[in-house]
N, C-alpha and C. Protein backbone atom coordinates (compact mmCIF):
# COMPACT_ATOMS: atom_id res chain seq x y z
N UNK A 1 -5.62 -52.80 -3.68
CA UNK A 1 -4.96 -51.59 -4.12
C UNK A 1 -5.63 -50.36 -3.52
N UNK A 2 -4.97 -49.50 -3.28
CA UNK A 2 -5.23 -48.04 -2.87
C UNK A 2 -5.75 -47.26 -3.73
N UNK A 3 -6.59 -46.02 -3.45
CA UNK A 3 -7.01 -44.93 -4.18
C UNK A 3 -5.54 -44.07 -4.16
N UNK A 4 -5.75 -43.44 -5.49
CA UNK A 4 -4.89 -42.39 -6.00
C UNK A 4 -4.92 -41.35 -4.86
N UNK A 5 -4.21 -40.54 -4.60
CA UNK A 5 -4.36 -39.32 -3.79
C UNK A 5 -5.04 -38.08 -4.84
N UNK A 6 -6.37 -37.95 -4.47
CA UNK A 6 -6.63 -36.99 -5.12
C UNK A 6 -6.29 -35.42 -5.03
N UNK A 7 -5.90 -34.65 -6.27
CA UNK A 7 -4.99 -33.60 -6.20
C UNK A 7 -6.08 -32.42 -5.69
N UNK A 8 -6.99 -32.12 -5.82
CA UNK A 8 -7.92 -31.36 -5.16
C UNK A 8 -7.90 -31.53 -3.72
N UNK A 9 -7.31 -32.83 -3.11
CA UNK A 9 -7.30 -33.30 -1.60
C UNK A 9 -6.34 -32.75 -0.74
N UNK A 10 -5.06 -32.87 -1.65
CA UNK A 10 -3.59 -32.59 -1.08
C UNK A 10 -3.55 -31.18 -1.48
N UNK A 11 -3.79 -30.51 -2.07
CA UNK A 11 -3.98 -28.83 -2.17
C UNK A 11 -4.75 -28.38 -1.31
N UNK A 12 -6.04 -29.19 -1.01
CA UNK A 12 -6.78 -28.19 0.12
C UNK A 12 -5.93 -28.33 1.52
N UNK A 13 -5.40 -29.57 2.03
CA UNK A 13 -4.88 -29.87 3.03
C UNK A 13 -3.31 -28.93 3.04
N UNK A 14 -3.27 -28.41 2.14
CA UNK A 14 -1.95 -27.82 1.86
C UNK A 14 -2.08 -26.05 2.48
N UNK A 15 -3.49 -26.18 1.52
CA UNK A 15 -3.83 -24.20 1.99
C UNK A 15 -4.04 -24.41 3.24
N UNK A 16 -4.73 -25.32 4.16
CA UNK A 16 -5.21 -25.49 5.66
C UNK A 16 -4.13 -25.15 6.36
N UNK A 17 -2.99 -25.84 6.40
CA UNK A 17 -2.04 -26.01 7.04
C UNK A 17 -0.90 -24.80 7.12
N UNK A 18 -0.99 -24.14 5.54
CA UNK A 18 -0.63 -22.72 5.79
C UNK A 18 -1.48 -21.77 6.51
N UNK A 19 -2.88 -22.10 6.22
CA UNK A 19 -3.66 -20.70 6.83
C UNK A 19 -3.90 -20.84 8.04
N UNK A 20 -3.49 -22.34 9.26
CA UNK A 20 -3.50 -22.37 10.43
C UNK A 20 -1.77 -21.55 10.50
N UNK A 21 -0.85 -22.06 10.06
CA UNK A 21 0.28 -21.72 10.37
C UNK A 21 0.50 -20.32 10.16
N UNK A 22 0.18 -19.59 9.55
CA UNK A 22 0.27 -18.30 9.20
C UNK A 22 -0.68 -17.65 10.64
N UNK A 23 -1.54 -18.23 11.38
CA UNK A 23 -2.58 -17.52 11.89
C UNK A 23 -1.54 -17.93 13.27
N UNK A 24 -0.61 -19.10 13.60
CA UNK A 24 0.00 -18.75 14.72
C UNK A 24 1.19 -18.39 14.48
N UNK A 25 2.01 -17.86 13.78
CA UNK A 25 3.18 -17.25 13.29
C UNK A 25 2.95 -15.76 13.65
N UNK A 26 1.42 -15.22 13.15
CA UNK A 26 1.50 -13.73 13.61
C UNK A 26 1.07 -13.82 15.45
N UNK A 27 0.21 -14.66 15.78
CA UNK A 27 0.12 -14.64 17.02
C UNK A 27 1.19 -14.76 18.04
N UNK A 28 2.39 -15.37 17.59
CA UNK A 28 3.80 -15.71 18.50
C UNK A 28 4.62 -14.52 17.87
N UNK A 29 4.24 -13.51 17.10
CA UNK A 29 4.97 -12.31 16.86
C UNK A 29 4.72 -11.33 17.80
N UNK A 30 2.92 -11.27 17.58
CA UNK A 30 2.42 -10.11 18.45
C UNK A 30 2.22 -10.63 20.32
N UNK A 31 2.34 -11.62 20.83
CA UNK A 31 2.61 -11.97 21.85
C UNK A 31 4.01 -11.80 22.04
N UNK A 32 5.00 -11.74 21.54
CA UNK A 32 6.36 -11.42 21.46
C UNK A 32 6.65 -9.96 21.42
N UNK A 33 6.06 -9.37 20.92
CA UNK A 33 6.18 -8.05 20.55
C UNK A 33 5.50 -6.95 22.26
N UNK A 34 4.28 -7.65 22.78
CA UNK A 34 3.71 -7.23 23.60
C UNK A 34 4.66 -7.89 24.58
N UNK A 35 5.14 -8.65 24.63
CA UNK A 35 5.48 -9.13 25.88
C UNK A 35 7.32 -8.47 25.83
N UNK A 36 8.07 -8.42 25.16
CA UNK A 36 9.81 -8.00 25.28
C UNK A 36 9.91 -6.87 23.93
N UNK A 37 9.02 -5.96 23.72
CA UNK A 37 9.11 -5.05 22.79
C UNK A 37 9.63 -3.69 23.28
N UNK A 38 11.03 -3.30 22.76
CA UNK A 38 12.44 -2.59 23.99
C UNK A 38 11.43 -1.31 24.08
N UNK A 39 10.77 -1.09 24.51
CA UNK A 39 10.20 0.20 24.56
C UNK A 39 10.50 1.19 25.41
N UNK A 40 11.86 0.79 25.88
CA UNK A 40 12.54 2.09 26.82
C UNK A 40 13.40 2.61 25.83
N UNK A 41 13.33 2.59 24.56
CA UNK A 41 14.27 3.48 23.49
C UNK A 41 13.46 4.54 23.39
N UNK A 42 12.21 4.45 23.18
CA UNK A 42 11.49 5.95 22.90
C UNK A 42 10.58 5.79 23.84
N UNK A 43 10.47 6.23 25.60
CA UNK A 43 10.44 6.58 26.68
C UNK A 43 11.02 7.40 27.08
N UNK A 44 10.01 8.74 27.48
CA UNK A 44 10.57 10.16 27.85
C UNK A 44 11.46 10.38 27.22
N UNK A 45 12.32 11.66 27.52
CA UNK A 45 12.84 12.84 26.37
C UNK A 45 13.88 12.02 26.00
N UNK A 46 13.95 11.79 24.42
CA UNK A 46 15.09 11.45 23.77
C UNK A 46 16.49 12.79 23.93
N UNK A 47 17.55 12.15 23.99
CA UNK A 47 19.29 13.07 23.69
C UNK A 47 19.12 13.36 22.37
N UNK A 48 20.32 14.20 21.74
CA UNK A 48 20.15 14.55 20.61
C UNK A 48 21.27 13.34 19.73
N UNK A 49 21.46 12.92 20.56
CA UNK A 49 22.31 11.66 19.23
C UNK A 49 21.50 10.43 19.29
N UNK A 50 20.06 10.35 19.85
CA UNK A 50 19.61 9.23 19.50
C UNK A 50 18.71 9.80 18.70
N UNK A 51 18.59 8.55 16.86
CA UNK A 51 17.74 8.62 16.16
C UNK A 51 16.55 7.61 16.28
N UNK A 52 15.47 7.58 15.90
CA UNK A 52 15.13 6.91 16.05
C UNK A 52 13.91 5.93 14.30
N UNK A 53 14.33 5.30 14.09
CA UNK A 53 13.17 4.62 12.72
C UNK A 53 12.31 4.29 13.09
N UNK A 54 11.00 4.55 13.05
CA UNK A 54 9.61 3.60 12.98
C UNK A 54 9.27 2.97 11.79
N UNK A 55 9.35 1.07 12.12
CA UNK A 55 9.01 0.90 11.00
C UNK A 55 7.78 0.62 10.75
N UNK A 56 6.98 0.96 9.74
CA UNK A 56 5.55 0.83 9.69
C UNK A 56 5.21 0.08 8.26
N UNK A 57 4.14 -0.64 8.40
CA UNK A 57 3.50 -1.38 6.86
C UNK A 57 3.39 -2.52 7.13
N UNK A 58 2.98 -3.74 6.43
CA UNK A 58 2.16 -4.60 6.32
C UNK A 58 2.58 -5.97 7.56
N UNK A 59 2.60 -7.49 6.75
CA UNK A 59 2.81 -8.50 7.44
C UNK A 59 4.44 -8.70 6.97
N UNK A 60 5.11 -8.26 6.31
CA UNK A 60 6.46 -8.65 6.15
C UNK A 60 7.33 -7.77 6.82
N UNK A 61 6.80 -6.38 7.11
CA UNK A 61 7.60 -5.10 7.86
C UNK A 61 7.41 -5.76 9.74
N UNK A 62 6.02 -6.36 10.06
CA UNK A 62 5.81 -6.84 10.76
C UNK A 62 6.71 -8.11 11.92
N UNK A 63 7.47 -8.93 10.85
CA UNK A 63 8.22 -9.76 10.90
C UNK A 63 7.75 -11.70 10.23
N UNK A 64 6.33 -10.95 9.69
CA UNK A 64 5.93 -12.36 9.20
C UNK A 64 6.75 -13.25 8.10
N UNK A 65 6.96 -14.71 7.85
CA UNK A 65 7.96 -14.93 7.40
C UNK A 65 9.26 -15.41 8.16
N UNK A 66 9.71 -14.22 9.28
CA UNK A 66 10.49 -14.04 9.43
C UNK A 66 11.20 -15.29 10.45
N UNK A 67 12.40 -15.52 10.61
CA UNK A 67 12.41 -17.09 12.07
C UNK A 67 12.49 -15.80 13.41
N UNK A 68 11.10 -15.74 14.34
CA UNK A 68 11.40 -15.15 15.30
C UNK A 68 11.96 -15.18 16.43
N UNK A 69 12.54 -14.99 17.59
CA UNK A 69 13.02 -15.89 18.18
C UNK A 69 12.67 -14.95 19.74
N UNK A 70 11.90 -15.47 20.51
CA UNK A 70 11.77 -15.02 22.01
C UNK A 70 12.62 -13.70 22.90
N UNK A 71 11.70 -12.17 22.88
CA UNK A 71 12.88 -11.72 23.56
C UNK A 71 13.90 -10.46 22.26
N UNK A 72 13.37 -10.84 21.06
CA UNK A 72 14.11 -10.61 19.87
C UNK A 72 12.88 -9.93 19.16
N UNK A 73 13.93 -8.29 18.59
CA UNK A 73 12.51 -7.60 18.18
C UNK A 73 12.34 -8.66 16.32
N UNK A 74 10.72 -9.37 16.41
CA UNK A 74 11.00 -9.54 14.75
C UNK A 74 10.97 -8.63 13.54
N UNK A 75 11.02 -8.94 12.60
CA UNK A 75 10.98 -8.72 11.07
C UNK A 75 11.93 -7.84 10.85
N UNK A 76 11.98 -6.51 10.27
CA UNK A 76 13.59 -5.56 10.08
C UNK A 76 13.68 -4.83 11.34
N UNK A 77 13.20 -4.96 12.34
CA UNK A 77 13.51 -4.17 13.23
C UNK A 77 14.66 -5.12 13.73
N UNK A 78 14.48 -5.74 13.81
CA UNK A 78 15.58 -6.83 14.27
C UNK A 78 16.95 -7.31 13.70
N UNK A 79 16.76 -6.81 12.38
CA UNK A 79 18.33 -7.16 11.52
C UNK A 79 18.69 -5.41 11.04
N UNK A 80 18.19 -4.46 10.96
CA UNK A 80 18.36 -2.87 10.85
C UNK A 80 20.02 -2.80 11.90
N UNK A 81 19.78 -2.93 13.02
CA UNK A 81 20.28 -2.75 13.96
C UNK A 81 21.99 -3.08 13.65
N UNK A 82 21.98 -4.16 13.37
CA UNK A 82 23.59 -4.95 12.84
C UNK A 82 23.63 -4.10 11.57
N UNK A 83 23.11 -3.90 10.75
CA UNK A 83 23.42 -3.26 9.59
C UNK A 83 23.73 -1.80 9.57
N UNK A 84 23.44 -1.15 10.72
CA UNK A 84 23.80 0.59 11.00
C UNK A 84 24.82 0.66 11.82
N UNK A 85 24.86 -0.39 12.43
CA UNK A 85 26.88 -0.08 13.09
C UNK A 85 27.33 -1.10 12.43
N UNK A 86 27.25 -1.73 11.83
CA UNK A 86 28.31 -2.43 10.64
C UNK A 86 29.37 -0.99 9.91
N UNK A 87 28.80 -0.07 10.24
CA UNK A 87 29.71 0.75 9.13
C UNK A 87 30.40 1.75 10.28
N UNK A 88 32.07 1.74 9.92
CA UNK A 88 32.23 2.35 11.29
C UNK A 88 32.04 3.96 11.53
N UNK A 89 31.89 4.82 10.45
CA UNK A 89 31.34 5.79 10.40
C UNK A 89 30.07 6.38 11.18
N UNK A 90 29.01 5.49 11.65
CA UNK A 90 27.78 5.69 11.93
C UNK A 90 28.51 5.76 13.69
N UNK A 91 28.29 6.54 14.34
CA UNK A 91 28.48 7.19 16.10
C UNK A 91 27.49 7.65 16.33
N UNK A 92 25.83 7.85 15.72
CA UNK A 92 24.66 7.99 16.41
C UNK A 92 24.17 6.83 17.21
N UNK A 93 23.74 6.64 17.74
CA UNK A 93 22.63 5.60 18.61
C UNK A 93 21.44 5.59 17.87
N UNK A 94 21.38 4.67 17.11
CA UNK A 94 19.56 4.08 16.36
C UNK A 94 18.80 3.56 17.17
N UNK A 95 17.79 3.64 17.34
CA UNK A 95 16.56 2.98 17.85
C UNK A 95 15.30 2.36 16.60
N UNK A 96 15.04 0.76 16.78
CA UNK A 96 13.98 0.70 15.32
C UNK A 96 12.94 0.15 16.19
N UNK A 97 12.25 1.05 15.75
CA UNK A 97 10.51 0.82 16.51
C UNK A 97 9.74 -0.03 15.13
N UNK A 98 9.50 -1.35 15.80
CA UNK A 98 8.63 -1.61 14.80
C UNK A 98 7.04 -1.81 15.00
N UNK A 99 6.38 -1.28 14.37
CA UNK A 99 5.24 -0.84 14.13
C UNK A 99 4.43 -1.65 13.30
N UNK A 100 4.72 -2.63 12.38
CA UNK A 100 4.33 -3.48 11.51
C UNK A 100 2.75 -3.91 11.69
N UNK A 101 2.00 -4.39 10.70
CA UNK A 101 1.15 -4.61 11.07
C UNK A 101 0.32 -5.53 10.16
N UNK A 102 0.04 -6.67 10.57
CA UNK A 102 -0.27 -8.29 9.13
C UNK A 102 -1.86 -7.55 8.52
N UNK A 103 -2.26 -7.13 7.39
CA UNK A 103 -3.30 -7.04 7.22
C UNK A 103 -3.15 -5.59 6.99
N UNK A 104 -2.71 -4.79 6.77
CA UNK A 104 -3.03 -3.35 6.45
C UNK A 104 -2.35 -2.75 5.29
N UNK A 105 -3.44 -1.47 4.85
CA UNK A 105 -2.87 -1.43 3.63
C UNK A 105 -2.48 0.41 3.40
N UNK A 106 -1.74 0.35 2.55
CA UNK A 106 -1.03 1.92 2.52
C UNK A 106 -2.34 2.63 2.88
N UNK A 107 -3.53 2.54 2.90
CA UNK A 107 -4.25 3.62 3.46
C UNK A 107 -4.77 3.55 4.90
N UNK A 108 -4.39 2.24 4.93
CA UNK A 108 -4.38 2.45 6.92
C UNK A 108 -3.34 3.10 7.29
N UNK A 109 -2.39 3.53 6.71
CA UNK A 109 -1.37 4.08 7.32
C UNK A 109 -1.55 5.47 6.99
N UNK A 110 -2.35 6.32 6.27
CA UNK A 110 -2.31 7.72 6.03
C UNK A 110 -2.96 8.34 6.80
N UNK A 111 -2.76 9.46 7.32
CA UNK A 111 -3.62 10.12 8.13
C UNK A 111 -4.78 10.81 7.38
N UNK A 112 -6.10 10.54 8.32
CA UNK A 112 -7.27 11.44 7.62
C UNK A 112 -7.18 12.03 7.39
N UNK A 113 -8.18 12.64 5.87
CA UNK A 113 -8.58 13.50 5.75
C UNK A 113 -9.26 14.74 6.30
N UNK A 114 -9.38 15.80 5.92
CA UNK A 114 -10.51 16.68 6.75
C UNK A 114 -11.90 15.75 6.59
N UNK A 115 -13.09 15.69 7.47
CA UNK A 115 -14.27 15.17 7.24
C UNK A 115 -14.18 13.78 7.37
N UNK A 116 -13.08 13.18 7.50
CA UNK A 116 -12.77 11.77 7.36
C UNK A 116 -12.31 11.11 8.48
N UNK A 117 -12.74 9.89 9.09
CA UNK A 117 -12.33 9.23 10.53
C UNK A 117 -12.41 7.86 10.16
N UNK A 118 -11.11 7.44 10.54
CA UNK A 118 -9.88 6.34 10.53
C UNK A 118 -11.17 5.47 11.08
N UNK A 119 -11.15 4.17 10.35
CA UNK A 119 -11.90 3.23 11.19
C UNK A 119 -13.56 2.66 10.67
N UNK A 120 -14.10 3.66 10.31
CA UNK A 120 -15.29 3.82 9.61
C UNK A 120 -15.31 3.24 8.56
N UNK A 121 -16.75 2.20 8.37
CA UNK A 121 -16.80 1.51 7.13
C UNK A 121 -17.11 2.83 5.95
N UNK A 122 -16.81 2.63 4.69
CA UNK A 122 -17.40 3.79 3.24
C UNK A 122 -16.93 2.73 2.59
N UNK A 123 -17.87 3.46 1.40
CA UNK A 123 -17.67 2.85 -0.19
C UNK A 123 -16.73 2.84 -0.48
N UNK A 124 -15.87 2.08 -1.37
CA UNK A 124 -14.37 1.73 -1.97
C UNK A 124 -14.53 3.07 -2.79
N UNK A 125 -15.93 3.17 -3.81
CA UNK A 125 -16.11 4.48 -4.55
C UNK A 125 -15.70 5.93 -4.06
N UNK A 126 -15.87 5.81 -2.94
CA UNK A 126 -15.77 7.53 -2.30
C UNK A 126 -14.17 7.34 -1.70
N UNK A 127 -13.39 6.50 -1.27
CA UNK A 127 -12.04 6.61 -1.07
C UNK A 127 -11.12 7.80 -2.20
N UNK A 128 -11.51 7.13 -3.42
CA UNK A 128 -10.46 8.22 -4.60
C UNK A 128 -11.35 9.66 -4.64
N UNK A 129 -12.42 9.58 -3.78
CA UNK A 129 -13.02 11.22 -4.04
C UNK A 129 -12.11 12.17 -2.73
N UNK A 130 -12.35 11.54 -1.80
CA UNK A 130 -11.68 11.40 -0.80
C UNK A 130 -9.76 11.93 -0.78
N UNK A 131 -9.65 11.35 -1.05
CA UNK A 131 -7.88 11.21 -1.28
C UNK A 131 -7.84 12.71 -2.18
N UNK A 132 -8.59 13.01 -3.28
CA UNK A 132 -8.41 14.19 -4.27
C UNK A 132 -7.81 13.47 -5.46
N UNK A 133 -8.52 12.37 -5.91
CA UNK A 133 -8.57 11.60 -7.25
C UNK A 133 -8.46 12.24 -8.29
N UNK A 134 -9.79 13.49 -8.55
CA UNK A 134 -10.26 13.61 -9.28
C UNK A 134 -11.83 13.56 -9.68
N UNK A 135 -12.09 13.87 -9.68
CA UNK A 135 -14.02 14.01 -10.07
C UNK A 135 -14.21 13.57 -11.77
N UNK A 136 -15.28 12.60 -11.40
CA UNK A 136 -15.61 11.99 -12.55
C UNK A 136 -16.45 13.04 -13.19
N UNK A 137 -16.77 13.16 -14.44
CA UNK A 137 -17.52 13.70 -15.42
C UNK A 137 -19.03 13.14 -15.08
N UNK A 138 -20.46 14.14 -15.66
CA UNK A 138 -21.47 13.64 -15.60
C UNK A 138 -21.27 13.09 -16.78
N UNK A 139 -22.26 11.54 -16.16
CA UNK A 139 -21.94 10.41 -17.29
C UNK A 139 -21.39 9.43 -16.96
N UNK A 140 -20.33 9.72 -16.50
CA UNK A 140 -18.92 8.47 -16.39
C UNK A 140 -18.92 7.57 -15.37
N UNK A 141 -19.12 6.57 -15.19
CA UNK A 141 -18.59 5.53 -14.69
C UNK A 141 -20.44 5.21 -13.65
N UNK A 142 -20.97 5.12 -14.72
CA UNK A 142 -22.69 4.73 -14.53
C UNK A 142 -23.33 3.81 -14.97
């Protein structure tokens, strides 16, 4: 007779297999993205009837998740497009820049502060002093 499959066994082999797959899912995005990413929409002076969206934010704005397919911008930049001339009203020209990015968080996306440069390790503590939180009381939070 056989050993049981132990459940601690088939869960770890479970997270493995996502956290390899997840690690080449964004790599065949951003090799996709670098390699057929339409970047002659916002190249030199835009007309005045082209708009244009940048989409910006995490691994799902990115296209992670998403079925990508070679050649094809992923995540919403890629389905935006059918959904703004779906309506026959819309006669601008859209452009969706996607910008996405697996791993970042609403404050990678804000622009610095005065005194403040993008990139630099700091304390999690000094971020909300930073931003204009609020100032703690002497005393508080010691």
């Amino acid at each position: 007779m056989g050993k049981a499959a132990q459940p601690g066994n088939s869960s770890a082999l479970f997270y493995l297999f996502i956290a390899i797959r997840r690690y080449f899912a964004i790599l065949w995005i951003r090799i996709n993205k670098f390699l057929w990413q339409h970047d002659s929409c916002y190249k030199g002076p835009i007309p005045e009837h082209v708009h244009q969206v940048v989409l910006i934010g995490d691994g799902f704005a990115e296209g992670l998740g998403d079925w990508v397919t070679l050649g094809a911008p992923p995540g919403l930049a890629g389905r935006l497009p059918a959904l703004a001339y779906k309506d026959e009203h819309v006669r601008q020209t859209w452009c969706f820049i996607n910008r996405g990015r697996s791993g970042t968080t609403t404050y990678d996306w804000l622009p610095p502060q005065e005194g403040e440069r993008k990139g630099e390790e700091e304390d999690t503590s000094k971020k909300g002093k930073a931003r204009g939180k609020g100032k703690q009381k002497a005393g508080e939070g010691e």
